[in-house]
Protein backbone atom coordinates (compact mmCIF):
# COMPACT_ATOMS: atom_id res chain seq x y z
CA UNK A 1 -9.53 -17.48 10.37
CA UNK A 2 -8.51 -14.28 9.17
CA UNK A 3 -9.25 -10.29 10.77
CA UNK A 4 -11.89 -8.25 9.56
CA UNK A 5 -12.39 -4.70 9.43
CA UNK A 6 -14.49 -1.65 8.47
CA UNK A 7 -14.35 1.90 8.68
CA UNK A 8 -17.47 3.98 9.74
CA UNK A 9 -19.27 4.83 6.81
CA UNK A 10 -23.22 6.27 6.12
CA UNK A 11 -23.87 5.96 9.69
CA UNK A 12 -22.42 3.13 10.51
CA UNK A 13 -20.10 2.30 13.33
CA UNK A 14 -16.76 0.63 11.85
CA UNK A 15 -15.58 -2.16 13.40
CA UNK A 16 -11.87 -4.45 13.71
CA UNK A 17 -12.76 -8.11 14.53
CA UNK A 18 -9.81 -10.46 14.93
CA UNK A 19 -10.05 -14.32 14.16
CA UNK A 20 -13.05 -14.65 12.09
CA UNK A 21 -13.70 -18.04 11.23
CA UNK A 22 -14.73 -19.92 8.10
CA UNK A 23 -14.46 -16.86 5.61
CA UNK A 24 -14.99 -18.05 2.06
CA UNK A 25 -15.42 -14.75 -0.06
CA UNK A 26 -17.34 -14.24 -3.12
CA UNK A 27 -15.37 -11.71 -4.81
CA UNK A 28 -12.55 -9.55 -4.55
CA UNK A 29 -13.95 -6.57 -2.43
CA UNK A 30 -14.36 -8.55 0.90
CA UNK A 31 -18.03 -9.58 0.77
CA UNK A 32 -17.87 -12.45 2.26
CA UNK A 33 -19.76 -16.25 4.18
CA UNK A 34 -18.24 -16.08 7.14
CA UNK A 35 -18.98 -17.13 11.11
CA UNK A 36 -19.99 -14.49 13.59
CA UNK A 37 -19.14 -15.38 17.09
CA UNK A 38 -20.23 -11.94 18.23
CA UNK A 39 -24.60 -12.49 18.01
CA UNK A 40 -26.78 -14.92 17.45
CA UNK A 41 -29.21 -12.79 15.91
CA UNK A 42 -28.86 -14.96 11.86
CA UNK A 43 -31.24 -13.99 9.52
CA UNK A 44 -31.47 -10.18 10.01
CA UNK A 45 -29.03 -7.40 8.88
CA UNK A 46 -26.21 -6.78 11.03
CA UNK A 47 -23.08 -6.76 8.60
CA UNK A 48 -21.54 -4.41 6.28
CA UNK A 49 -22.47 -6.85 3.11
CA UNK A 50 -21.38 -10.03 4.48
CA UNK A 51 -23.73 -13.14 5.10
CA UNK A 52 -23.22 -13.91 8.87
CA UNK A 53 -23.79 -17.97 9.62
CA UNK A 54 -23.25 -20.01 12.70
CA UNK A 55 -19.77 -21.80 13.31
CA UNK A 56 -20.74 -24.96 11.83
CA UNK A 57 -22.80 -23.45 8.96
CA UNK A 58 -19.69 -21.22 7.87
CA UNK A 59 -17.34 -24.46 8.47
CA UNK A 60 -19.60 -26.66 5.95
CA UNK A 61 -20.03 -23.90 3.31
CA UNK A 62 -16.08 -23.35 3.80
CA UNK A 63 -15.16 -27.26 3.35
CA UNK A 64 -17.72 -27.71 0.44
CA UNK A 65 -16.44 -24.67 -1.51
CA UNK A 66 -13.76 -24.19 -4.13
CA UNK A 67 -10.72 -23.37 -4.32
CA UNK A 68 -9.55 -25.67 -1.64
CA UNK A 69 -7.59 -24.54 1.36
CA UNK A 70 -6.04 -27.23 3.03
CA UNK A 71 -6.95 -27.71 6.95
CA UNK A 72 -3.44 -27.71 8.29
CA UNK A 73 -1.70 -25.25 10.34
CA UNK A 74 0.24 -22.82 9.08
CA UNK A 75 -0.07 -18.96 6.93
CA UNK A 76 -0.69 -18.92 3.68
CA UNK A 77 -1.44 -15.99 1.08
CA UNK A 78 -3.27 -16.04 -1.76
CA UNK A 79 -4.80 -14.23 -4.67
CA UNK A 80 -7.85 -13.55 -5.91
CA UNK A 81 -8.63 -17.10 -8.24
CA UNK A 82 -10.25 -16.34 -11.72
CA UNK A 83 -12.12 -19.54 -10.65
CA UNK A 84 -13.96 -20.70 -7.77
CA UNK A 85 -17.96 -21.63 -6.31
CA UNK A 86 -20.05 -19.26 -7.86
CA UNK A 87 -22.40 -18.26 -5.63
CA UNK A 88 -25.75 -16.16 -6.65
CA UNK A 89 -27.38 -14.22 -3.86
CA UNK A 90 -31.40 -13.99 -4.55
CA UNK A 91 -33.23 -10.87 -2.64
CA UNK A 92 -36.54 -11.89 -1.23
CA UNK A 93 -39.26 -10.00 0.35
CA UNK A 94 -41.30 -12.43 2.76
């Protein structure tokens, strides 16, 4: 898990969420898959550009994703890979 945060921008309200689970981000300015224990409302927009997903949608994409990041306990730091799952995000009007 790692925190999250936003500051209040173009009418937005910021927020500063501790412990968010399952984040795997798809590039280097935060955007990110990630659980939201906070609603239950998936598949409208409620986030500041990252996709929101149940607990055990976020922990699949997470474990199914590249680079690894091994399960154990502990804190780790890393970089921003030049590699990784490439992910393409498709707008759709329904």
């Amino acid at each position: 898990s790692i925190p999250m945060g936003a500051s209040s921008t173009e009418g937005r309200s910021g927020y500063d969420t501790p412990a968010v689970a399952w984040p795997f981000f798809m590039n280097g300015d935060g955007i990110a898959i990630h659980a939201a224990f906070w609603h239950n409302d998936f598949g409208t927009r409620r986030s500041h550009g990252c996709v929101n997903v149940c607990a055990e949608d976020a922990k699949w994409i997470f474990r199914w994703t590249t680079p690894y990041v091994s399960l154990d306990e502990g804190e780790m730091s890393l970089s921003w890979p030049d590699h990784g799952t490439v992910v393409n995000v498709v707008k759709r009007s329904l």
